[in-house]
N, C-alpha and C. Protein backbone atom coordinates (compact mmCIF):
# COMPACT_ATOMS: atom_id res chain seq x y z
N UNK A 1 38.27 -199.02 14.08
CA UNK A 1 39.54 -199.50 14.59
C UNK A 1 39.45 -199.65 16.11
N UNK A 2 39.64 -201.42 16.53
CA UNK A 2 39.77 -201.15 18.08
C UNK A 2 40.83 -200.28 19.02
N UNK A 3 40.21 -199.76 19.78
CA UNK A 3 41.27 -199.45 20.83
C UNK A 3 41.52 -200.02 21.59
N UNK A 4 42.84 -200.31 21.92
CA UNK A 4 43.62 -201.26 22.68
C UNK A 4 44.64 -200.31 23.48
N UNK A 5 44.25 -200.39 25.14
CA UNK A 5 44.63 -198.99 26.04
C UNK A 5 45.56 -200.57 26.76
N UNK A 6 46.75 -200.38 26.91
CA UNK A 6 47.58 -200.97 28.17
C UNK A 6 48.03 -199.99 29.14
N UNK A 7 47.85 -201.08 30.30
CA UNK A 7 47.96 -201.03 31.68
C UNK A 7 48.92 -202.20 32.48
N UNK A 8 49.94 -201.24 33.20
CA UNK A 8 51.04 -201.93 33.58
C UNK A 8 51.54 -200.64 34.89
N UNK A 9 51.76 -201.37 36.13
CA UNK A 9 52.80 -201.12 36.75
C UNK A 9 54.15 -200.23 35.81
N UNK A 10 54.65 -200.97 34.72
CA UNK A 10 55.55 -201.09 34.00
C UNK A 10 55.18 -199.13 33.38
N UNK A 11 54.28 -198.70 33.14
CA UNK A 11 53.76 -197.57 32.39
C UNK A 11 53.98 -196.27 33.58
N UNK A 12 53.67 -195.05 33.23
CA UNK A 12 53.80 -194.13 34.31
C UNK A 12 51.87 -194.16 33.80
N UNK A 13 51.37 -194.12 32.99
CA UNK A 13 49.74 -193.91 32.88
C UNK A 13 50.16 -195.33 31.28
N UNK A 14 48.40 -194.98 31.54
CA UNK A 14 48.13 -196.45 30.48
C UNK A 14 47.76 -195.65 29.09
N UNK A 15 48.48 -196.77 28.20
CA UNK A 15 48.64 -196.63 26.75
C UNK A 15 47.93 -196.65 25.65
N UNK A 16 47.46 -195.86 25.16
CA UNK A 16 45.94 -196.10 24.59
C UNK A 16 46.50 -196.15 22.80
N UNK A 17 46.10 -197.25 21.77
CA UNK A 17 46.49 -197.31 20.49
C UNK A 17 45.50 -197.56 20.04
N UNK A 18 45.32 -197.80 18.71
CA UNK A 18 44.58 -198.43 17.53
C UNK A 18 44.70 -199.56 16.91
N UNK A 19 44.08 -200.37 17.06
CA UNK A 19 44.60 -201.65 15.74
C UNK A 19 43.76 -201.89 14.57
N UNK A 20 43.61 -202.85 14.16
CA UNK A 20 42.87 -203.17 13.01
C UNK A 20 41.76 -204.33 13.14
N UNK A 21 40.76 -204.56 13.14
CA UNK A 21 39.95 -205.25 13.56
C UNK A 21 40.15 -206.77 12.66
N UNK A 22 40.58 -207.72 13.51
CA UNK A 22 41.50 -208.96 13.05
C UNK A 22 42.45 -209.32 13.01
N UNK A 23 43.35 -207.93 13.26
CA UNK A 23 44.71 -207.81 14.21
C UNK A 23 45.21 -209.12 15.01
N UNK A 24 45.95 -209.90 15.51
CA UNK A 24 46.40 -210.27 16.41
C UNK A 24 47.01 -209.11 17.23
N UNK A 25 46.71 -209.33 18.51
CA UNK A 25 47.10 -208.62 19.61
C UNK A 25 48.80 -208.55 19.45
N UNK A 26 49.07 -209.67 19.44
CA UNK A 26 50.64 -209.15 20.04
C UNK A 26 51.51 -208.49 18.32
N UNK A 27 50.25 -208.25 17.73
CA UNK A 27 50.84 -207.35 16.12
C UNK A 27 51.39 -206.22 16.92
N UNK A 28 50.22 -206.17 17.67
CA UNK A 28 49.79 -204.61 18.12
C UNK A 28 51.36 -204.41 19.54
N UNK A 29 51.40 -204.99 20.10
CA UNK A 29 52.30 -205.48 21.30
C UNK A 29 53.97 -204.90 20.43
N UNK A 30 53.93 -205.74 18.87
CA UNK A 30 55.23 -205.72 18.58
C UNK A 30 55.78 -204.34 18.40
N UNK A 31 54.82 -203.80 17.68
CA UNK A 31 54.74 -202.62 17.08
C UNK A 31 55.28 -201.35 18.32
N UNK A 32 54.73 -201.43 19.02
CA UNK A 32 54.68 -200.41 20.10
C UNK A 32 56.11 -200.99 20.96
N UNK A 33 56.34 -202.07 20.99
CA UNK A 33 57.84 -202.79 21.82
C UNK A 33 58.71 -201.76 20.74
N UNK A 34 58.43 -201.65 19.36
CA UNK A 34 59.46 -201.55 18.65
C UNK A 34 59.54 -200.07 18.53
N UNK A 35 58.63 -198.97 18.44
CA UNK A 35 58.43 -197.38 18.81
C UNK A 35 58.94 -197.12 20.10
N UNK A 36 59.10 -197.87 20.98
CA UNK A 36 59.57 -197.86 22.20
C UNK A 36 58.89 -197.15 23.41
N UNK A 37 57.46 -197.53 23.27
CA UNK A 37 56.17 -197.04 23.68
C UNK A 37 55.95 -198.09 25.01
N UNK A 38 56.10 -199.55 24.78
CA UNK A 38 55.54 -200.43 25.65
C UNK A 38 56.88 -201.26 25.61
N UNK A 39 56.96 -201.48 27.12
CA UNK A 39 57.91 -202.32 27.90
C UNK A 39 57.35 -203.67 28.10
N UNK A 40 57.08 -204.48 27.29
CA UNK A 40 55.91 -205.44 27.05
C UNK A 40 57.11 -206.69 26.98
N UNK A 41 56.84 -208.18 27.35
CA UNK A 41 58.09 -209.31 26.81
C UNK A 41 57.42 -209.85 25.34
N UNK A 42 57.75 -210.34 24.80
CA UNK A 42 57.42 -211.52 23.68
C UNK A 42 58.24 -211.85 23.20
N UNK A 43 58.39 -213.28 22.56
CA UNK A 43 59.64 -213.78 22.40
C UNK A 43 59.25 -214.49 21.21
N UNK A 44 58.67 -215.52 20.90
CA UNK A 44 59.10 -216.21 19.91
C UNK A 44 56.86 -215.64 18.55
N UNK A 45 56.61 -215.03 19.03
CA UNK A 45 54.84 -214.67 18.08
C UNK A 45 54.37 -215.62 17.49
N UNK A 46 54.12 -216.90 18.03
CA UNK A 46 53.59 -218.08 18.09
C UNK A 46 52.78 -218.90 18.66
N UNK A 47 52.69 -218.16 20.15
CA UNK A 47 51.96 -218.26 21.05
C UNK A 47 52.37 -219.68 21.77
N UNK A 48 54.02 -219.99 21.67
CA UNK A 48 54.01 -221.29 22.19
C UNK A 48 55.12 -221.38 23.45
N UNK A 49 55.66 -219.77 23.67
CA UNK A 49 56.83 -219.82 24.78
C UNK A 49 56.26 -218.79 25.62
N UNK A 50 54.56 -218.53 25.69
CA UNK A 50 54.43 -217.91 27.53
C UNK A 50 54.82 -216.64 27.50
N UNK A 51 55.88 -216.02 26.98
CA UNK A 51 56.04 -214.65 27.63
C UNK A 51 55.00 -213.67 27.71
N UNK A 52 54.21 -213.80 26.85
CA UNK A 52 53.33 -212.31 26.18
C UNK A 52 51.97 -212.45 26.91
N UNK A 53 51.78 -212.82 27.98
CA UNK A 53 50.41 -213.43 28.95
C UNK A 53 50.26 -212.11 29.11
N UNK A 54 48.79 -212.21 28.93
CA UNK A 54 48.10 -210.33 29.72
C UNK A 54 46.75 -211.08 30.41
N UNK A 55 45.87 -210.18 30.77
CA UNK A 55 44.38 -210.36 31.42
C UNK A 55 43.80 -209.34 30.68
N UNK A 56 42.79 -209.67 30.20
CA UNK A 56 41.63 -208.74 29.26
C UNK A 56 40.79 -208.44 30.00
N UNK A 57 39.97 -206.92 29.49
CA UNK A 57 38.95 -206.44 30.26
C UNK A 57 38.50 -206.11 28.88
N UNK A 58 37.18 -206.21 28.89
CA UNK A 58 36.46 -205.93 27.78
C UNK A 58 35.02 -205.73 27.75
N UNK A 59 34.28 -204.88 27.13
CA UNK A 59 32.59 -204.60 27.09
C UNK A 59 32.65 -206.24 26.53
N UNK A 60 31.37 -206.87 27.16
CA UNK A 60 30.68 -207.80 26.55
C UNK A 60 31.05 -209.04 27.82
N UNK A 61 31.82 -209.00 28.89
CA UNK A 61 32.66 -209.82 29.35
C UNK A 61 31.74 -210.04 30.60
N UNK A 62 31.54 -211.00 31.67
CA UNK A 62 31.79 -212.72 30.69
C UNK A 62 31.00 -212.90 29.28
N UNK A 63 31.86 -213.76 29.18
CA UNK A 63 31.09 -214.43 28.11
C UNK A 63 31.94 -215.49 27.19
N UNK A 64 31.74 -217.12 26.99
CA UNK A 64 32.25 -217.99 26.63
C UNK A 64 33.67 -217.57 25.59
N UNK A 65 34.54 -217.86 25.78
CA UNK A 65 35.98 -218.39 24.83
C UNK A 65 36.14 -219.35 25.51
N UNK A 66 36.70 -220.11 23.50
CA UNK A 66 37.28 -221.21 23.51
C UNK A 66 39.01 -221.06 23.16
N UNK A 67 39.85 -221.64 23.78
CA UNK A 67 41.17 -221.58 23.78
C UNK A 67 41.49 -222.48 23.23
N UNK A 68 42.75 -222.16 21.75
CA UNK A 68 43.11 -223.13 21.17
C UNK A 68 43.94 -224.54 22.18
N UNK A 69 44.05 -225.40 21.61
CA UNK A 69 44.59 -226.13 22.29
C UNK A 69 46.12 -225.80 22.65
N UNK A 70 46.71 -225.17 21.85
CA UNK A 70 48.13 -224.63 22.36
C UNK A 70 48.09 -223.44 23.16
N UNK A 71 47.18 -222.77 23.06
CA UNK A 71 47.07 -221.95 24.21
C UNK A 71 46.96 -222.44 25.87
N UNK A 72 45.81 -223.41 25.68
CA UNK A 72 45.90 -224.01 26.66
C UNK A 72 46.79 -224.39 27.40
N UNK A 73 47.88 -225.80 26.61
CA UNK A 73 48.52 -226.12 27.06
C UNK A 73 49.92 -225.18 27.07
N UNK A 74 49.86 -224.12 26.65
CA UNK A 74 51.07 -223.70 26.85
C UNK A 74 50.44 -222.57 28.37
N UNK A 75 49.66 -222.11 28.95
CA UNK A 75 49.20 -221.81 30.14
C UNK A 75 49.31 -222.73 31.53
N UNK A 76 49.02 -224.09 30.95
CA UNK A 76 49.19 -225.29 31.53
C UNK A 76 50.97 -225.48 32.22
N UNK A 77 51.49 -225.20 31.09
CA UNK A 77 52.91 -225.68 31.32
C UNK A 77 53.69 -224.48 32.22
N UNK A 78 53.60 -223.27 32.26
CA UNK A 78 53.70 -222.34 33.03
C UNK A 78 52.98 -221.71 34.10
N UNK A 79 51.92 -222.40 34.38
CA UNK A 79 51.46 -223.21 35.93
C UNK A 79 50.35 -222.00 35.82
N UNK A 80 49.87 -221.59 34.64
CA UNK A 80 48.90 -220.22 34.96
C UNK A 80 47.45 -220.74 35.17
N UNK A 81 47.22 -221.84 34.58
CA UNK A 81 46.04 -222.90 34.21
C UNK A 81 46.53 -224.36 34.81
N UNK A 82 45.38 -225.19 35.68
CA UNK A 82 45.33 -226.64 35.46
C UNK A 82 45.09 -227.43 34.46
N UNK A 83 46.23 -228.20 34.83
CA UNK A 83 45.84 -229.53 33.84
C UNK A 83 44.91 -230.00 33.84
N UNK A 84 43.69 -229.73 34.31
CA UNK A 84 42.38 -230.48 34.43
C UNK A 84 41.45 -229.63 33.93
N UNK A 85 41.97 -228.12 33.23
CA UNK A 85 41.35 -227.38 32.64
C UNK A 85 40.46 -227.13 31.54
N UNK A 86 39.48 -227.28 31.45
CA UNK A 86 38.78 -227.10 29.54
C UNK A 86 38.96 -226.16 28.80
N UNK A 87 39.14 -226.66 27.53
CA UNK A 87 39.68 -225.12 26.73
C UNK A 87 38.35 -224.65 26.66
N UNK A 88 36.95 -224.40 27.24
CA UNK A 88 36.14 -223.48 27.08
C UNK A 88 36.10 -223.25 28.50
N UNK A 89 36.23 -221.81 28.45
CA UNK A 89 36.47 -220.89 30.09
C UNK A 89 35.59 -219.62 29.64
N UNK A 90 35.18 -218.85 30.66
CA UNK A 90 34.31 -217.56 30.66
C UNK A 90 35.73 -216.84 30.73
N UNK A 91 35.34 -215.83 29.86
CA UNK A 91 36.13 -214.80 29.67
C UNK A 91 35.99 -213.77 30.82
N UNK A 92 37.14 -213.63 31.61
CA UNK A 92 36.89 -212.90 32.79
C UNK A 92 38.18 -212.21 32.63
N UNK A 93 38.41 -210.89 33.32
CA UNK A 93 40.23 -210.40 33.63
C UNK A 93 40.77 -211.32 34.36
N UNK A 94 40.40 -212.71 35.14
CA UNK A 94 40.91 -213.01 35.39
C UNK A 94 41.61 -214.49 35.03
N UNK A 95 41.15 -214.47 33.61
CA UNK A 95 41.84 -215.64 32.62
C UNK A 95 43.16 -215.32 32.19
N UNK A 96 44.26 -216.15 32.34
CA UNK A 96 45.39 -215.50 31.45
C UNK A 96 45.27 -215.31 30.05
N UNK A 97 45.47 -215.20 29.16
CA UNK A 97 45.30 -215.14 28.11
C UNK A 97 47.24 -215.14 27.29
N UNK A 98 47.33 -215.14 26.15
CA UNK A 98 48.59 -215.16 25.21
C UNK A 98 48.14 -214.22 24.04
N UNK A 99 48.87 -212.91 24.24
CA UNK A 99 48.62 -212.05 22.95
C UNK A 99 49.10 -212.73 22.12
N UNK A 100 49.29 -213.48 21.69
CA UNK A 100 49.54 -214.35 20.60
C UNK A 100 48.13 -214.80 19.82
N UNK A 101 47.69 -215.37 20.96
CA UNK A 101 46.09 -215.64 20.48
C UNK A 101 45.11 -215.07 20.53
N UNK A 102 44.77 -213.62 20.66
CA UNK A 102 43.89 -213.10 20.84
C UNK A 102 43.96 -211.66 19.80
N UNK A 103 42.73 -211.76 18.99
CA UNK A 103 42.41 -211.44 17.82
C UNK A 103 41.32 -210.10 18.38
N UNK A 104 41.74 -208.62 17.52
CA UNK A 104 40.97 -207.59 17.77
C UNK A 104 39.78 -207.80 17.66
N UNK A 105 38.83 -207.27 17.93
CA UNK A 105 37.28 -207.67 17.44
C UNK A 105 36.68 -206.51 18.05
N UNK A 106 37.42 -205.80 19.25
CA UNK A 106 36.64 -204.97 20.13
C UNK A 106 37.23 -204.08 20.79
N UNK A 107 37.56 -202.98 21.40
CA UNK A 107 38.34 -202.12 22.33
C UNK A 107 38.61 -202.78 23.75
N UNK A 108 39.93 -203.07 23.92
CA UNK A 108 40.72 -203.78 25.07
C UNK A 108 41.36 -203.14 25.43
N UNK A 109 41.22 -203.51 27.05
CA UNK A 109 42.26 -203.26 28.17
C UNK A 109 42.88 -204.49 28.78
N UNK A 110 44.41 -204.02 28.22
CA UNK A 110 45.39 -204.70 28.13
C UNK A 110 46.01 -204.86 29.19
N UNK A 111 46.36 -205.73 30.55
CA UNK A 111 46.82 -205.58 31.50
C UNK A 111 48.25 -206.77 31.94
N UNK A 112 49.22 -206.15 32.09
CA UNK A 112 50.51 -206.93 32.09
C UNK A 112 51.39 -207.27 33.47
């Protein structure tokens, strides 16, 4: 089971959970919004209205992701990404990302 530790201003120390390997992230996001653990936004779990943007830190990093096309453009439209952007980017903390789209596979640090 990955561990998935968030980190936020928003936290007094960072949040360390479990998910399920294939999880969508913001499963994991809802869950803990709803225990009343994480002060986290998400709004519509679709990955198409922006709120739920984090930056990943992860063993293995860089290293190539491809971003669906609605990811993209929904990064695009909330000015986090250029429009002149390719949906294949190196995975860095300093990609936005949409817990919407991002699938457990590995132990993450979650940053908001």
């Amino acid at each position: 089971m990955p561990a998935v530790t968030f980190v936020s201003e928003k936290l007094t120390s960072p949040l360390t959970v479990h998910g399920e390997p294939g999880q969508r992230l913001i499963e994991v996001v809802r869950d803990q919004v709803s225990a009343g653990t994480l002060p986290m936004s998400w709004r519509c779990g679709q990955g198409t209205c922006g709120a739920c943007v984090v930056r990943l830190l992860h063993e293995g990093q860089p290293r190539p992701v491809h971003l669906s096309g609605i990811e993209r453009n929904v990064l695009i439209r909330i000015g986090l990404m250029a429009p002149s952007a390719a949906r294949d980017q190196p995975d860095s903390p300093e990609l936005p990302r949409l817990a919407c789209h991002v699938t457990l596979d590995r132990e993450l640090f979650v940053y908001f």
